[in-house]
N, C-alpha and C. Protein backbone atom coordinates (compact mmCIF):
# COMPACT_ATOMS: atom_id res chain seq x y z
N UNK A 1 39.47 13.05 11.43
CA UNK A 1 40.13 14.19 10.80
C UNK A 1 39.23 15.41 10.90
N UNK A 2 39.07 16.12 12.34
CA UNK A 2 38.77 17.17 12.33
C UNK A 2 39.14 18.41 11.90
N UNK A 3 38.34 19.54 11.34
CA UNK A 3 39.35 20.68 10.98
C UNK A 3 38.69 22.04 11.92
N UNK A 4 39.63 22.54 12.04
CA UNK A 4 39.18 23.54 13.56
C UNK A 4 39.42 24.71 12.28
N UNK A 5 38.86 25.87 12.35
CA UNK A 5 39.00 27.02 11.44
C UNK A 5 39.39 27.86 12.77
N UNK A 6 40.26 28.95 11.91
CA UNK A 6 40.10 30.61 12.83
C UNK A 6 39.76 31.46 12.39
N UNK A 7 39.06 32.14 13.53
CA UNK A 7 37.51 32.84 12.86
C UNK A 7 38.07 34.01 12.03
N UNK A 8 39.50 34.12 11.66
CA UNK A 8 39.67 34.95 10.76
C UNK A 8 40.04 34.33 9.32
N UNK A 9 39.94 33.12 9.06
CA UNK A 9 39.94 32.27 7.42
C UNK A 9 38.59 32.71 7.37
N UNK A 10 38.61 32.85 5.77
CA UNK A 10 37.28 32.95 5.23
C UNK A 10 36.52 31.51 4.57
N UNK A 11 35.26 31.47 5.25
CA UNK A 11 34.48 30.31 5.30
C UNK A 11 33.33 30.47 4.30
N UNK A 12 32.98 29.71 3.71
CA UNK A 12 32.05 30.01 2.70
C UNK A 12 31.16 28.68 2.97
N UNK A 13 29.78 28.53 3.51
CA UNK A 13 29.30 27.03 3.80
C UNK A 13 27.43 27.58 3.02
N UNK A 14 27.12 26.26 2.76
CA UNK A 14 25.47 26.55 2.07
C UNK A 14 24.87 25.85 2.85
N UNK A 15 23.25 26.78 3.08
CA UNK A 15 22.54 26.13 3.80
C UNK A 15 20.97 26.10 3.34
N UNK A 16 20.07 25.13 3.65
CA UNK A 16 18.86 25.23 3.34
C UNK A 16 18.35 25.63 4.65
N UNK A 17 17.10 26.72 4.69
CA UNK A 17 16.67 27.34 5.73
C UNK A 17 15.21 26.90 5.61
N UNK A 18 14.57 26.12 6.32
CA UNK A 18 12.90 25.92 6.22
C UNK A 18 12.41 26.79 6.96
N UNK A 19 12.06 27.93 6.14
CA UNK A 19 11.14 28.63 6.66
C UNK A 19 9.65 29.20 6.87
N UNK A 20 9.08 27.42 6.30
CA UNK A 20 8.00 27.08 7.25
C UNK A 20 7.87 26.92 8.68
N UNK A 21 8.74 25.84 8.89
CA UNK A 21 8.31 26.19 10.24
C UNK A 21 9.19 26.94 11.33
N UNK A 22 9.78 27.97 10.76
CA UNK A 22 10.32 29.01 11.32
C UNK A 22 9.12 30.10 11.67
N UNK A 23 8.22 30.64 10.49
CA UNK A 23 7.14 31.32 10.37
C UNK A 23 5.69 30.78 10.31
N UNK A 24 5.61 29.44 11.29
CA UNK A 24 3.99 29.23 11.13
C UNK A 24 3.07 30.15 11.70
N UNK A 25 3.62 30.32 12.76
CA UNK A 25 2.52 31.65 13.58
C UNK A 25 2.78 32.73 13.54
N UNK A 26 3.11 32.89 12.41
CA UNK A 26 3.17 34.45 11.79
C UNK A 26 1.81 35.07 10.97
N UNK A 27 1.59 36.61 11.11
CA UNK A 27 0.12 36.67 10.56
C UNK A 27 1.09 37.20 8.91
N UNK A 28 -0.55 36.71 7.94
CA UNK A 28 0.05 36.89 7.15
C UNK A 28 0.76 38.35 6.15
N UNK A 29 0.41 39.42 6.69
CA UNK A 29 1.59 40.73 6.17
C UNK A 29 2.36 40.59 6.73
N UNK A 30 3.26 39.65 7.84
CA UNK A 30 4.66 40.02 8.57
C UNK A 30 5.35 38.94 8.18
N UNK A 31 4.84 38.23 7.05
CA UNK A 31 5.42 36.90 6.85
C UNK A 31 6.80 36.90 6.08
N UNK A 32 7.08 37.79 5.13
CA UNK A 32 8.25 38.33 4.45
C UNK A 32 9.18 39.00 5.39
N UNK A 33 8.90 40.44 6.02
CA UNK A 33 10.04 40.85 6.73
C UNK A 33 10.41 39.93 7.94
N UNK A 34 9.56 39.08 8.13
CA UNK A 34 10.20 38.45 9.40
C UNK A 34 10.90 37.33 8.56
N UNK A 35 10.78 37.01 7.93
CA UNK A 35 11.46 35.70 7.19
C UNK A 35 13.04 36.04 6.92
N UNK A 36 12.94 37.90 6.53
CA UNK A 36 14.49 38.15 6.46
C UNK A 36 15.03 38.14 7.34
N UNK A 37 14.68 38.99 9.14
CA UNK A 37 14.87 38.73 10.24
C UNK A 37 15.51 37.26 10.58
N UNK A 38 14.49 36.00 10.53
CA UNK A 38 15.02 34.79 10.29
C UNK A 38 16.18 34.33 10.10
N UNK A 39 16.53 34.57 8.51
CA UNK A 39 17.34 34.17 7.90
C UNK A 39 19.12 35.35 8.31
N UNK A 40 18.37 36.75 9.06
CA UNK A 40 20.17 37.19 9.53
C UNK A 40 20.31 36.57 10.80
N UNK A 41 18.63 36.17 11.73
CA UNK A 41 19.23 35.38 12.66
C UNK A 41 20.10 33.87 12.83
N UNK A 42 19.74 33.37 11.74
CA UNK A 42 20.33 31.77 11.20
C UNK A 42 21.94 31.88 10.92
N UNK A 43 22.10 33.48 9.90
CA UNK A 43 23.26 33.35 9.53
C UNK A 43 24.20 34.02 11.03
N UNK A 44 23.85 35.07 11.79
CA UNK A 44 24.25 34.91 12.90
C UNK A 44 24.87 33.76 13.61
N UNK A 45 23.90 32.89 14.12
CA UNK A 45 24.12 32.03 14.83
C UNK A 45 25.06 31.08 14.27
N UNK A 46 24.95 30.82 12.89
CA UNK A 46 25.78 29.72 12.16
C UNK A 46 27.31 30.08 11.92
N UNK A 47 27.58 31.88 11.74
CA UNK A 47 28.82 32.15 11.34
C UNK A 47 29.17 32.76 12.55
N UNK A 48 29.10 32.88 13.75
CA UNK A 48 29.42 33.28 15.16
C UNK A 48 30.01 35.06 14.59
N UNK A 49 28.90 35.93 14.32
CA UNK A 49 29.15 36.97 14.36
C UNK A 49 27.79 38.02 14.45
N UNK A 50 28.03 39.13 14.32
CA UNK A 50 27.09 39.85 14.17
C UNK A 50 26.76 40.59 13.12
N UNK A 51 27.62 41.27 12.47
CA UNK A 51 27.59 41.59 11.12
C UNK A 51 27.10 40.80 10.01
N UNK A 52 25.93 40.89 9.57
CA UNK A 52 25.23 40.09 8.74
C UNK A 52 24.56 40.96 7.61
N UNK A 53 24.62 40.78 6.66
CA UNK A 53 24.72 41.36 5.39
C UNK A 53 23.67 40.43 4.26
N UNK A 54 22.74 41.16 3.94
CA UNK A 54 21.66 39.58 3.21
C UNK A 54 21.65 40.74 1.81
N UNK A 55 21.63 39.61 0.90
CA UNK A 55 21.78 39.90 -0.38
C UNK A 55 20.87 40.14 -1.07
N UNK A 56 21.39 41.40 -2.15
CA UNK A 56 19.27 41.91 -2.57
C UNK A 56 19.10 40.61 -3.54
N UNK A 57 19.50 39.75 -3.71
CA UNK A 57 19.06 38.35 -4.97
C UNK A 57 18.28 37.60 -3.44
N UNK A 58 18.72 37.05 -2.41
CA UNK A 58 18.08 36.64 -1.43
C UNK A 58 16.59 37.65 -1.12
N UNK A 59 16.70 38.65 -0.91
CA UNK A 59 15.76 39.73 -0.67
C UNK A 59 14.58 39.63 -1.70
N UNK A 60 14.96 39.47 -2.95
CA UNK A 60 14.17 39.43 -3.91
C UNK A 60 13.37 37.86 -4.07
N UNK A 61 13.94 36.67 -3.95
CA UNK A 61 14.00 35.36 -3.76
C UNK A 61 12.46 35.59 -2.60
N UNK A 62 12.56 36.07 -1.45
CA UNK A 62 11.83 35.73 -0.04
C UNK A 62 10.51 36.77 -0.52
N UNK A 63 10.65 38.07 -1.18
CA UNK A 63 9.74 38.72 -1.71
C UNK A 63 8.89 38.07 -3.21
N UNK A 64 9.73 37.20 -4.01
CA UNK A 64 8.92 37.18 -5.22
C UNK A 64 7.55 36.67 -5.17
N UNK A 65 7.04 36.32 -4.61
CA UNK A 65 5.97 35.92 -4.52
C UNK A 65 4.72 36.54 -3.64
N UNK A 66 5.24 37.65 -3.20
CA UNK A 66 4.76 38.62 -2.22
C UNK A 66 4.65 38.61 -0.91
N UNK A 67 4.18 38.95 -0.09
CA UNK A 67 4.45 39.30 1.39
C UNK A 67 4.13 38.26 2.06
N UNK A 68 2.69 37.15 1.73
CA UNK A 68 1.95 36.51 2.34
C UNK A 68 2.79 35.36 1.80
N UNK A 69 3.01 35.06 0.94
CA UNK A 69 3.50 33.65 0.10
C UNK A 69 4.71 33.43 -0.22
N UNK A 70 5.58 33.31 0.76
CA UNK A 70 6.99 32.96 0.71
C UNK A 70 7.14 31.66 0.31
N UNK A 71 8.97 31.76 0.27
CA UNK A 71 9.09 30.07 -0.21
C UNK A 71 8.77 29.11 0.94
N UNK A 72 8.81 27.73 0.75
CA UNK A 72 9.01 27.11 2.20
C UNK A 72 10.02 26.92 2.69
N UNK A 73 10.87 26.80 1.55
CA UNK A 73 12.35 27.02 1.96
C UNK A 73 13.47 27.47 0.99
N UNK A 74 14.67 27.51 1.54
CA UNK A 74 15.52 28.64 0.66
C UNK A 74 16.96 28.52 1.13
N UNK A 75 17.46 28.44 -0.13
CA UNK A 75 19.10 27.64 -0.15
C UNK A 75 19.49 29.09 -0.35
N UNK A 76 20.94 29.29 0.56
CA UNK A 76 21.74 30.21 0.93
C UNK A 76 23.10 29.92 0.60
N UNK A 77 23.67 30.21 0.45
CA UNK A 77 25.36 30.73 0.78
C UNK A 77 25.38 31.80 1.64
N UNK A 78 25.95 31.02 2.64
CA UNK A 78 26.96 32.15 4.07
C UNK A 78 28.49 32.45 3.58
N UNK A 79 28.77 33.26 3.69
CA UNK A 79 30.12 33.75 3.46
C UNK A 79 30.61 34.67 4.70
N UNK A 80 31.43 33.98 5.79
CA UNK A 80 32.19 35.46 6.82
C UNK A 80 33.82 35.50 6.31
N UNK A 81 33.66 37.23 6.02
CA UNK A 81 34.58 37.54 6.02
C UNK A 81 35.21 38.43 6.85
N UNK A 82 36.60 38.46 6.74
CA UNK A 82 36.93 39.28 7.88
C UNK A 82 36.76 41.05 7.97
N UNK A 83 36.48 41.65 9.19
CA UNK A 83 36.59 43.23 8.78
C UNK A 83 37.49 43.92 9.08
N UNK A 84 37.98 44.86 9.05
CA UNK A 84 39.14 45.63 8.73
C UNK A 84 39.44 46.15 9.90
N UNK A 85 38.20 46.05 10.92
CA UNK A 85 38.44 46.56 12.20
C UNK A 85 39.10 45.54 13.19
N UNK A 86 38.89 44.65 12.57
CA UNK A 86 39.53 43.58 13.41
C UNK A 86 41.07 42.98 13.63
């Protein structure tokens, strides 16, 4: 019982992102903005679009601990919705 979606239903799926070893060889001041980078590239790839939109509670989440000391990892909600141009 497969279910095929069209990419215009709205999908709402959660994901855990380890972003240890996404960012091991990262120095440590680029360790935060690249982690957001990361995480629009993940949601990219996962919701087959480009428009990616990261949430200042996520933003704040990957920053609280400051630049060098992120989480190791970090539970998301993806949400694509459709745009108006489409």
């Amino acid at each position: 019982s497969t279910t095929t979606y069209k990419m215009t239903d709205l999908v709402t799926r959660e994901f855990t992102i380890n972003l240890k070893k996404r960012l091991r060889n990262t120095g440590n001041k680029h360790r935060a903005p690249r982690a957001i980078k990361v995480i629009r590239a993940f949601a990219r790839k996962h919701m087959g679009t480009k428009a990616v939109r990261v949430d200042t509670s996520v933003n704040q989440k990957v920053w609280s601990k400051g630049v060098k000391s992120i989480p190791m990892k970090i539970r998301i909600q993806i949400t694509r919705r459709k745009n108006e141009d489409e």
